[in-house]
N, C-alpha and C. Protein backbone atom coordinates (compact mmCIF):
# COMPACT_ATOMS: atom_id res chain seq x y z
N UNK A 1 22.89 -51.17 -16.74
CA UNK A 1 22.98 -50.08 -15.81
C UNK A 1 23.49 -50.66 -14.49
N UNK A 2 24.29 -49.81 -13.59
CA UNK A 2 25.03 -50.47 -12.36
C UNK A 2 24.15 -50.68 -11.62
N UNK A 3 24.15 -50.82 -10.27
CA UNK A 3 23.74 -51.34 -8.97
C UNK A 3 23.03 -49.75 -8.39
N UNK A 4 24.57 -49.16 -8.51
CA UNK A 4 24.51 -47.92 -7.41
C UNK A 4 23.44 -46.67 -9.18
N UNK A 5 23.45 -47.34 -9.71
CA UNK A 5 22.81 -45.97 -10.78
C UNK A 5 21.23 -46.30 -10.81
N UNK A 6 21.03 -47.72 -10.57
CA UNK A 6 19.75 -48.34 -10.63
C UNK A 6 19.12 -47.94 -9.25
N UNK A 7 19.92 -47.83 -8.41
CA UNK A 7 19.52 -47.26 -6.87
C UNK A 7 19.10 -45.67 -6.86
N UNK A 8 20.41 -44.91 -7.40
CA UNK A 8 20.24 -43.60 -7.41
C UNK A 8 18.91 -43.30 -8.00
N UNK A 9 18.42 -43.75 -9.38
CA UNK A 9 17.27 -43.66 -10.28
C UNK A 9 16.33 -43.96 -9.69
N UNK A 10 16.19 -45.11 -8.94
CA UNK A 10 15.01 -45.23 -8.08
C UNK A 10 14.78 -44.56 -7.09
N UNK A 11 15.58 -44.03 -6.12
CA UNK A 11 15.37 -43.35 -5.33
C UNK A 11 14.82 -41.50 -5.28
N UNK A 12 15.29 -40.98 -6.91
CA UNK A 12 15.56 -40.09 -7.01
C UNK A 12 13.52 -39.99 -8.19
N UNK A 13 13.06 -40.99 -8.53
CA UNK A 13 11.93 -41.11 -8.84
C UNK A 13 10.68 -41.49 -7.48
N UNK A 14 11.34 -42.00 -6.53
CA UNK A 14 10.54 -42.58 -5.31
C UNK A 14 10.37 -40.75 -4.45
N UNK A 15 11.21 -40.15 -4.78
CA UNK A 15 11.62 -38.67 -4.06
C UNK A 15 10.62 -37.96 -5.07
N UNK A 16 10.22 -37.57 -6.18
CA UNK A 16 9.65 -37.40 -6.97
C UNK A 16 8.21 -37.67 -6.81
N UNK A 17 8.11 -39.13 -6.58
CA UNK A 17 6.21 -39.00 -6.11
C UNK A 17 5.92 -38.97 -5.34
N UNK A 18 6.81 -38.90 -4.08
CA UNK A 18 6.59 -38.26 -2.74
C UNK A 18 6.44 -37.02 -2.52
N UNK A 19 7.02 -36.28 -3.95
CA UNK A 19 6.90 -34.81 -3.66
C UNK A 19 5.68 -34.27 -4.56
N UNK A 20 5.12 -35.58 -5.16
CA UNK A 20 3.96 -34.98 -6.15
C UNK A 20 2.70 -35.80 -5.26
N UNK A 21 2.83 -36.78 -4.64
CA UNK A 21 1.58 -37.52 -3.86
C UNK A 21 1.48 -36.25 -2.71
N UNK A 22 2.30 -35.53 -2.37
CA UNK A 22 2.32 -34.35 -0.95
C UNK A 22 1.31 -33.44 -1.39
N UNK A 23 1.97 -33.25 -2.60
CA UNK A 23 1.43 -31.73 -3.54
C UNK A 23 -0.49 -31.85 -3.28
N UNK A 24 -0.69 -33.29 -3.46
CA UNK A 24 -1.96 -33.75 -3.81
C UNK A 24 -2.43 -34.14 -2.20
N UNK A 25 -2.03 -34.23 -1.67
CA UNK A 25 -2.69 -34.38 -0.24
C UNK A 25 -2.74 -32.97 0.74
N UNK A 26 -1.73 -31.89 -0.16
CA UNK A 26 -2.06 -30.77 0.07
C UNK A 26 -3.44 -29.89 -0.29
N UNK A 27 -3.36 -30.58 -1.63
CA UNK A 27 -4.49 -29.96 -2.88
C UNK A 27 -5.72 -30.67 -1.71
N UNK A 28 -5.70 -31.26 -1.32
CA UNK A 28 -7.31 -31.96 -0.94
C UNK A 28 -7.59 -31.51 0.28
N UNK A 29 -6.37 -30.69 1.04
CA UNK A 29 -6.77 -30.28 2.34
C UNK A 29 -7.29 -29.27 2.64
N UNK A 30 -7.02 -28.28 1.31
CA UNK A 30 -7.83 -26.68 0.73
C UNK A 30 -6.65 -25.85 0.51
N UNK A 31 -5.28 -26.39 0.61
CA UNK A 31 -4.42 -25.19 0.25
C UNK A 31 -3.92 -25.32 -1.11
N UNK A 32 -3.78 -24.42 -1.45
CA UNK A 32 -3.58 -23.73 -3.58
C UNK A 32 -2.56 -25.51 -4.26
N UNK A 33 -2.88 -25.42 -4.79
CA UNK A 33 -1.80 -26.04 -6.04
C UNK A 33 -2.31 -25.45 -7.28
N UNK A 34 -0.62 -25.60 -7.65
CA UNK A 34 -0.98 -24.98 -9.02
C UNK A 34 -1.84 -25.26 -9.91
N UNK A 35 -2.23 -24.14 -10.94
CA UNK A 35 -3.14 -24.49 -11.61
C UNK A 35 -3.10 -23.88 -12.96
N UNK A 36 -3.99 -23.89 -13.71
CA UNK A 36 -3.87 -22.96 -14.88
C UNK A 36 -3.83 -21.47 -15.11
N UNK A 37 -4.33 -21.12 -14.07
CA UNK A 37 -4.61 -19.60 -14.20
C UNK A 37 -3.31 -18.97 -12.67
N UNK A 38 -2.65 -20.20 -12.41
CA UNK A 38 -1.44 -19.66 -11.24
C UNK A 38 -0.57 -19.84 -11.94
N UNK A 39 0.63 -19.33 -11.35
CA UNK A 39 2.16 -19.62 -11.11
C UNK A 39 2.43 -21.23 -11.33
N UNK A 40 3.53 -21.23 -11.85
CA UNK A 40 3.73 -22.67 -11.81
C UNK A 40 3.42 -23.34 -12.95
N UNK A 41 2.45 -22.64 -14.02
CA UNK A 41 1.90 -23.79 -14.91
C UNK A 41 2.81 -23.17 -16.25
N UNK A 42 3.49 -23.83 -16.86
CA UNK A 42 3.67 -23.44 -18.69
C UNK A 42 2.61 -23.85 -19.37
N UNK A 43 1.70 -23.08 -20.15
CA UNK A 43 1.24 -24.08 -21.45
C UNK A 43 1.45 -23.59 -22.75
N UNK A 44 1.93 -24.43 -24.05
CA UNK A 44 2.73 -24.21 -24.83
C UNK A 44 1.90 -24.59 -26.21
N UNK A 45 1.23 -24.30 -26.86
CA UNK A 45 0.58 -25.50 -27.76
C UNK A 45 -0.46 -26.34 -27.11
N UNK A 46 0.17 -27.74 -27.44
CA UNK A 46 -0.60 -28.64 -26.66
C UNK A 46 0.32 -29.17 -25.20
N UNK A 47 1.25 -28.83 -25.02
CA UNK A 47 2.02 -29.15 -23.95
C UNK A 47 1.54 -28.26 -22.67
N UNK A 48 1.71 -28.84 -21.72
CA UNK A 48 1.20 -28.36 -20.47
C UNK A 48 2.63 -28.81 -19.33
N UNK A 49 3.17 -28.08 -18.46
CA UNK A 49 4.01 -28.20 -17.61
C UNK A 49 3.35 -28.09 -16.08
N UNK A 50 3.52 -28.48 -15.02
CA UNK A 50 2.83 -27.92 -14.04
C UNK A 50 4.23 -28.50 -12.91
N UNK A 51 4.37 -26.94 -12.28
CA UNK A 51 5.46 -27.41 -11.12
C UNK A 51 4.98 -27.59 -9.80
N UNK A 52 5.68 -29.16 -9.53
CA UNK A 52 4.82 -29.23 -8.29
C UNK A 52 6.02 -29.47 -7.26
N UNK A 53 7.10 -29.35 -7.49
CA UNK A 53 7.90 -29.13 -6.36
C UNK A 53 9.93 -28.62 -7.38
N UNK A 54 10.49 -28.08 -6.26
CA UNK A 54 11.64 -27.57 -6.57
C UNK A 54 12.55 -27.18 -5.12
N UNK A 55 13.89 -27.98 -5.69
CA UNK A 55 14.34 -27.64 -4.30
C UNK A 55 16.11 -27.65 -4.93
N UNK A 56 17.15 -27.57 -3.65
CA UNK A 56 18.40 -27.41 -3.83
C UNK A 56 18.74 -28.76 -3.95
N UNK A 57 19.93 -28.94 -4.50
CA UNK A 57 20.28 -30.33 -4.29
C UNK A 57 21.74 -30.26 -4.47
N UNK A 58 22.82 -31.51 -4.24
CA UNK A 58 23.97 -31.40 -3.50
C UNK A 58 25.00 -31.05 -4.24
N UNK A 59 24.95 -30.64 -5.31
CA UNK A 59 25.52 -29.86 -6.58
C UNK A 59 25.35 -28.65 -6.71
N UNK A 60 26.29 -27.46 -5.85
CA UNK A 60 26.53 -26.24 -6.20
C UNK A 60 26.04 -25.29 -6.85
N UNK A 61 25.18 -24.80 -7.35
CA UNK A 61 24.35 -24.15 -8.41
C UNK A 61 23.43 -24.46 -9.32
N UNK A 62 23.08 -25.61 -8.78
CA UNK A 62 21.89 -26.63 -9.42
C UNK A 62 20.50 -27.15 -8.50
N UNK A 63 19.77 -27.22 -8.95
CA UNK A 63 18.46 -27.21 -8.35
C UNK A 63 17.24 -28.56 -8.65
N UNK A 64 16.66 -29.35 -8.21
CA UNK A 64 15.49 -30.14 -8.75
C UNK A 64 14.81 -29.65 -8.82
N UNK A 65 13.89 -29.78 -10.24
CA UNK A 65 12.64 -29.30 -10.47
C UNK A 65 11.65 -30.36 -10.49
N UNK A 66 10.69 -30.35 -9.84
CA UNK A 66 9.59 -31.59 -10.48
C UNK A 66 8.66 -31.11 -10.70
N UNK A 67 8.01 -31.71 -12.28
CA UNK A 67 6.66 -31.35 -12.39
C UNK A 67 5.63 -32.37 -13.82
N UNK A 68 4.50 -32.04 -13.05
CA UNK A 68 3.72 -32.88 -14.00
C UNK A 68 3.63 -32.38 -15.57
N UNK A 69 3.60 -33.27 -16.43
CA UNK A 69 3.74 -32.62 -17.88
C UNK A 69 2.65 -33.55 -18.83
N UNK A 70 1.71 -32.40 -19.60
CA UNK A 70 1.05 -33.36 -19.88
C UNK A 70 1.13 -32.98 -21.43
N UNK A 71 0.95 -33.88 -22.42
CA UNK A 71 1.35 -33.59 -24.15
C UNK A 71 -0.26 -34.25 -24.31
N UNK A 72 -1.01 -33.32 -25.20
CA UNK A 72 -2.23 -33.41 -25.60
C UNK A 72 -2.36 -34.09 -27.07
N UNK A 73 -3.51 -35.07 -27.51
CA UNK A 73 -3.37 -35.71 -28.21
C UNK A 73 -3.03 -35.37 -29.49
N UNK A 74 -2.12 -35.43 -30.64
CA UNK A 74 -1.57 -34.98 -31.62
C UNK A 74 -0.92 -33.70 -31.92
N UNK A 75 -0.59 -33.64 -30.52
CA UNK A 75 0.22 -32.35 -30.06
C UNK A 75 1.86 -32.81 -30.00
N UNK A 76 3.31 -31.81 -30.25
CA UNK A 76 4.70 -31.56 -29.53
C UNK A 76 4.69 -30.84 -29.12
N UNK A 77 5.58 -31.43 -28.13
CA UNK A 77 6.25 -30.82 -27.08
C UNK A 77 7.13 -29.13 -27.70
N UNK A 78 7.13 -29.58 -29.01
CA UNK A 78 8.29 -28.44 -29.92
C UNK A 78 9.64 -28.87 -29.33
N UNK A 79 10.67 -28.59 -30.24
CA UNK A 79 11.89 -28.98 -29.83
C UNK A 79 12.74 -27.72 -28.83
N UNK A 80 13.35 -28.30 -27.81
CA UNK A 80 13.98 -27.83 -26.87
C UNK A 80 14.80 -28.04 -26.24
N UNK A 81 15.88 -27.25 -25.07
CA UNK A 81 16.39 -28.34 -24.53
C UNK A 81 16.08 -27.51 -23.00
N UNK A 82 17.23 -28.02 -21.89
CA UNK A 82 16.90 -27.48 -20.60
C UNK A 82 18.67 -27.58 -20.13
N UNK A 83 18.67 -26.36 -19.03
CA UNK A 83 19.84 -26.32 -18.47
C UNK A 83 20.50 -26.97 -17.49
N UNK A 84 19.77 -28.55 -17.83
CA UNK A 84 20.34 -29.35 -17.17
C UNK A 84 19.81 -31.01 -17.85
N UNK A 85 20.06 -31.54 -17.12
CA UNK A 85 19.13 -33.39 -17.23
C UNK A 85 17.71 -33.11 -16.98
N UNK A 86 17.16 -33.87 -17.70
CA UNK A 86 15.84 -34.15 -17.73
C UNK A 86 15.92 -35.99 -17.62
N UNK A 87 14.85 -36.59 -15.92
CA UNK A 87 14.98 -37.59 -16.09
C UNK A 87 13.04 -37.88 -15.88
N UNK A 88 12.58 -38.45 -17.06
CA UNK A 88 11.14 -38.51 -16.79
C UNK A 88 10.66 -39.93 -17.33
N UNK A 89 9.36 -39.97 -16.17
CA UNK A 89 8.94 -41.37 -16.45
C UNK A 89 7.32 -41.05 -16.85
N UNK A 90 6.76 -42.37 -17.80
CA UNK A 90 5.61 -41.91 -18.23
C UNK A 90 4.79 -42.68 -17.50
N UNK A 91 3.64 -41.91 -17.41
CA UNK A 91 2.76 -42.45 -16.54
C UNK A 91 1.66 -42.73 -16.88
N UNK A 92 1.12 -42.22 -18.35
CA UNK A 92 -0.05 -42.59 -18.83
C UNK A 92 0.51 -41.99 -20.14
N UNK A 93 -0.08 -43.24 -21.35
CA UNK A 93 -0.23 -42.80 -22.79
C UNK A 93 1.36 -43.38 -23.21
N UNK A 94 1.56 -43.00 -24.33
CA UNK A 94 2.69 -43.42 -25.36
C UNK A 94 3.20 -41.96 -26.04
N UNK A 95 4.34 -41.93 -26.33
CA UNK A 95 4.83 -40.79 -26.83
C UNK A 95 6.04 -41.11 -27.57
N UNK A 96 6.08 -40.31 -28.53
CA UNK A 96 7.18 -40.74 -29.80
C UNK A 96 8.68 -39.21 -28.98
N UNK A 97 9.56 -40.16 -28.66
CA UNK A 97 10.79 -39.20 -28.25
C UNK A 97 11.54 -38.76 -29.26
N UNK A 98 11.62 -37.73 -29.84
CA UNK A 98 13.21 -36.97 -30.80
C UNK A 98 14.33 -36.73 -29.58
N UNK A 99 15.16 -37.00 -29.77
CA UNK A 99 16.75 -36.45 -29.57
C UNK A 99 17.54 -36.70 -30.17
N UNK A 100 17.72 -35.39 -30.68
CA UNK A 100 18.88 -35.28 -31.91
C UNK A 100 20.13 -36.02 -31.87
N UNK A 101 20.30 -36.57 -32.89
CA UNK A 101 21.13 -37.58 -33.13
C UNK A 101 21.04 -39.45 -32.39
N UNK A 102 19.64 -39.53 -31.96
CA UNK A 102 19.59 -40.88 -32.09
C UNK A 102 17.99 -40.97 -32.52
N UNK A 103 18.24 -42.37 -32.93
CA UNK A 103 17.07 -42.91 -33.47
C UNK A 103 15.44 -42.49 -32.88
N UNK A 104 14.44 -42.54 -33.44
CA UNK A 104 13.24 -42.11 -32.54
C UNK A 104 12.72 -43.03 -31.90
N UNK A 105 11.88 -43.31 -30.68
CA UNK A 105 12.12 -44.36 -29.82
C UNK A 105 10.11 -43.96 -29.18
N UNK A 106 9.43 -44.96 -29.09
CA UNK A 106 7.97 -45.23 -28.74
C UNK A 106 7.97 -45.68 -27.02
N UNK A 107 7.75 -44.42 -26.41
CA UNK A 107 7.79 -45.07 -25.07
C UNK A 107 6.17 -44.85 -24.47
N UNK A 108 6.13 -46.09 -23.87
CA UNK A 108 4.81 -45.95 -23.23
C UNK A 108 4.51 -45.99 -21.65
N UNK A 109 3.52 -45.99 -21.04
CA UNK A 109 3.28 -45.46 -19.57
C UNK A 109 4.44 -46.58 -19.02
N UNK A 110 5.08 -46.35 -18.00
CA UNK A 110 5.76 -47.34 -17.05
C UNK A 110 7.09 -47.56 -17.55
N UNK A 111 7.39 -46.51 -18.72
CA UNK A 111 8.80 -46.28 -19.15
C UNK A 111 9.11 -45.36 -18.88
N UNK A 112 10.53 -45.18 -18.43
CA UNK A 112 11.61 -43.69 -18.36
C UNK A 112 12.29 -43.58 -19.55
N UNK A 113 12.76 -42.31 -19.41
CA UNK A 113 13.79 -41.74 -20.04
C UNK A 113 14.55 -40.77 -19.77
N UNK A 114 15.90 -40.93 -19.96
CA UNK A 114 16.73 -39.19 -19.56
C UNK A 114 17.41 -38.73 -20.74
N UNK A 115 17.25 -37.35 -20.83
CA UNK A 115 17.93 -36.64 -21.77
C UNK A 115 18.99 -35.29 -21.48
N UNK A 116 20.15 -35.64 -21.60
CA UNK A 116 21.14 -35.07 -21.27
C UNK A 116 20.76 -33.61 -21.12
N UNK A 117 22.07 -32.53 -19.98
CA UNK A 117 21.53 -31.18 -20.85
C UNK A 117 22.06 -30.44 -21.88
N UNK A 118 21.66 -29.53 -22.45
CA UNK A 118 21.87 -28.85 -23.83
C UNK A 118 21.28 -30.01 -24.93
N UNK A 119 20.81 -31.03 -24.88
CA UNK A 119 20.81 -31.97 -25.99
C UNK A 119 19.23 -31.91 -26.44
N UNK A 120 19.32 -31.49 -27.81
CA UNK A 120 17.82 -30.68 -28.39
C UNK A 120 17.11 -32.04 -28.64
N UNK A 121 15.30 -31.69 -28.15
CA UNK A 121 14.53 -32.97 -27.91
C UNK A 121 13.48 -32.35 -28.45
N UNK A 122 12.45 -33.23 -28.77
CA UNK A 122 11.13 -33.21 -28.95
C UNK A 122 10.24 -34.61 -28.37
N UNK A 123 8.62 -34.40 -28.20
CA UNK A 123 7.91 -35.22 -27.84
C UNK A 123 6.87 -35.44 -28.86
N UNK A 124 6.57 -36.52 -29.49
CA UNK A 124 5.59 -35.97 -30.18
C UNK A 124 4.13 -37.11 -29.46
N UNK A 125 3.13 -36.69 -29.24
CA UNK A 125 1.99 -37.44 -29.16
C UNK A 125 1.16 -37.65 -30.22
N UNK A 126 1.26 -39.07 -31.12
CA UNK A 126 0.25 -39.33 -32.01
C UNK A 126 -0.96 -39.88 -31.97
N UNK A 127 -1.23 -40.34 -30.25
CA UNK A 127 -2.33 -40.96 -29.99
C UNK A 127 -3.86 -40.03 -30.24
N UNK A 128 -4.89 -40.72 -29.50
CA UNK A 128 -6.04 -40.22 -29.58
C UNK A 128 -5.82 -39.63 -27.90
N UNK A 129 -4.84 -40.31 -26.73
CA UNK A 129 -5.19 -39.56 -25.67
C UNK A 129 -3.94 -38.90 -24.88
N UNK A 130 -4.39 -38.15 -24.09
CA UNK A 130 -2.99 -37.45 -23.40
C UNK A 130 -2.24 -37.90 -22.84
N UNK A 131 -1.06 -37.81 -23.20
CA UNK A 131 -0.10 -38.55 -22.57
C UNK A 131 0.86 -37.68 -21.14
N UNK A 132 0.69 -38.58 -20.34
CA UNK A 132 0.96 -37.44 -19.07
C UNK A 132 2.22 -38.34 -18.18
N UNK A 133 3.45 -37.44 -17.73
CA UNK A 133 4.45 -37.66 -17.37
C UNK A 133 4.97 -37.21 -16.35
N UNK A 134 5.82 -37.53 -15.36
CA UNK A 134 6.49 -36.99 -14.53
C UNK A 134 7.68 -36.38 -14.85
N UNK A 135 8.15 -35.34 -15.09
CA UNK A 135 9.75 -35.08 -15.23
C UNK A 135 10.65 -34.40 -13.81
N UNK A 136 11.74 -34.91 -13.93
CA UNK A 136 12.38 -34.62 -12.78
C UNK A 136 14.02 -33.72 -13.43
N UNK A 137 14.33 -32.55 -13.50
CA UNK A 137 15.11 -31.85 -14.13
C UNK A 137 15.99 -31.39 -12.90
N UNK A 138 17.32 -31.89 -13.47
CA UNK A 138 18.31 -30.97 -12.43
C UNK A 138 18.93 -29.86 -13.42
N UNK A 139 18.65 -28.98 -12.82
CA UNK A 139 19.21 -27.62 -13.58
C UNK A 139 19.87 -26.80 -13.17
N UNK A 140 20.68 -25.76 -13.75
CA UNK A 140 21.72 -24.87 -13.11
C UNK A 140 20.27 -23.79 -12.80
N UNK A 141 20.37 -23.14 -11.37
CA UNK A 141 19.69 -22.29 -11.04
C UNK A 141 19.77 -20.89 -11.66
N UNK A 142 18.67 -20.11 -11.76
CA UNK A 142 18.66 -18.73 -12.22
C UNK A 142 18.29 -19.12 -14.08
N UNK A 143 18.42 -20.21 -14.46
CA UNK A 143 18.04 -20.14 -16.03
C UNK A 143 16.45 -20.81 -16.31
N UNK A 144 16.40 -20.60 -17.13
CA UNK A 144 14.83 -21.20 -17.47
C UNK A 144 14.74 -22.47 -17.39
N UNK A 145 13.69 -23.25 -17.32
CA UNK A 145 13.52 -24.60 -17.44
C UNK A 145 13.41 -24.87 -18.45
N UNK A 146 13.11 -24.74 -19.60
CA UNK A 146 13.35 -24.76 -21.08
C UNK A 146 13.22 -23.93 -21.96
N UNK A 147 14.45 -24.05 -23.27
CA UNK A 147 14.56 -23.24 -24.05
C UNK A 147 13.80 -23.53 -25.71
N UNK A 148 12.73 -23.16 -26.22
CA UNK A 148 13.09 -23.71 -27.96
C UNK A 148 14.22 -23.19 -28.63
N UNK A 149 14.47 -24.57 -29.49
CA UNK A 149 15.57 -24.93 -30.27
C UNK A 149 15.15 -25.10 -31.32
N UNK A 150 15.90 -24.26 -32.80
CA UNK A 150 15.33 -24.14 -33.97
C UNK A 150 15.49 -26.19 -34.47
């Protein structure tokens, strides 16, 4: 990976837990974060989404999404994709990645991954505990954050 992509990635994950360490120094001061029974949360199965920040970014009709995602033990994600990149790092637990057409791949806490957009994915968690992630999605605005894919 280059210089300037290893920079961009870091910076663009350092922007990411600045916008999720905020969320949480908000949460402790008494004002709302999301939750289960608010706005903001998907839960899917055993998958859980929670948005904790979203903003414009320097690409024309595209937007950052960030949010915490958590895959419950012997739970998927179900296969899907999103209307844009998905770039996420794990932060606790191990998780088995599908994306169609490459090999399946065991990533554990303190690993990333990005998955193109339109490109159909799954997560699967085979552990005994939850595996919980940061994802950072640039997406074309006005569409959903994810779609299932047969």
């Amino acid at each position: 990976m280059s210089l300037i992509r290893r920079a961009s990635f870091s910076s663009l994950l350092c922007s990411s837990a600045f916008m999720l360490f905020s969320q949480s120094a908000l949460a402790q001061a008494g004002t709302a974060q999301p939750g289960a029974a608010q706005p903001g949360v998907t839960q899917t199965g055993g998958l859980s989404r929670t948005m904790v920040g979203k903003a414009d970014v320097s690409v024309p009709g595209r937007e950052a999404v960030v949010a915490k995602v958590e895959v419950a033990p012997g739970s998927r994600a179900g296969r899907h994709t999103h209307p844009g990149d998905e770039i996420s790092y794990i932060s606790e637990g191990e998780v088995d990645l599908l994306i169609d057409g490459q090999p399946p791949r065991t990533l554990k806490a303190g690993e990333s991954f990005i998955v193109p957009a339109g490109v159909i994915h799954d997560a699967h968690n085979a552990g005994n505990g939850t595996v919980r992630l940061i994802g950072v999605y640039v997406v074309e605005k006005g569409k959903p954050l994810a779609t299932p894919a047969p």
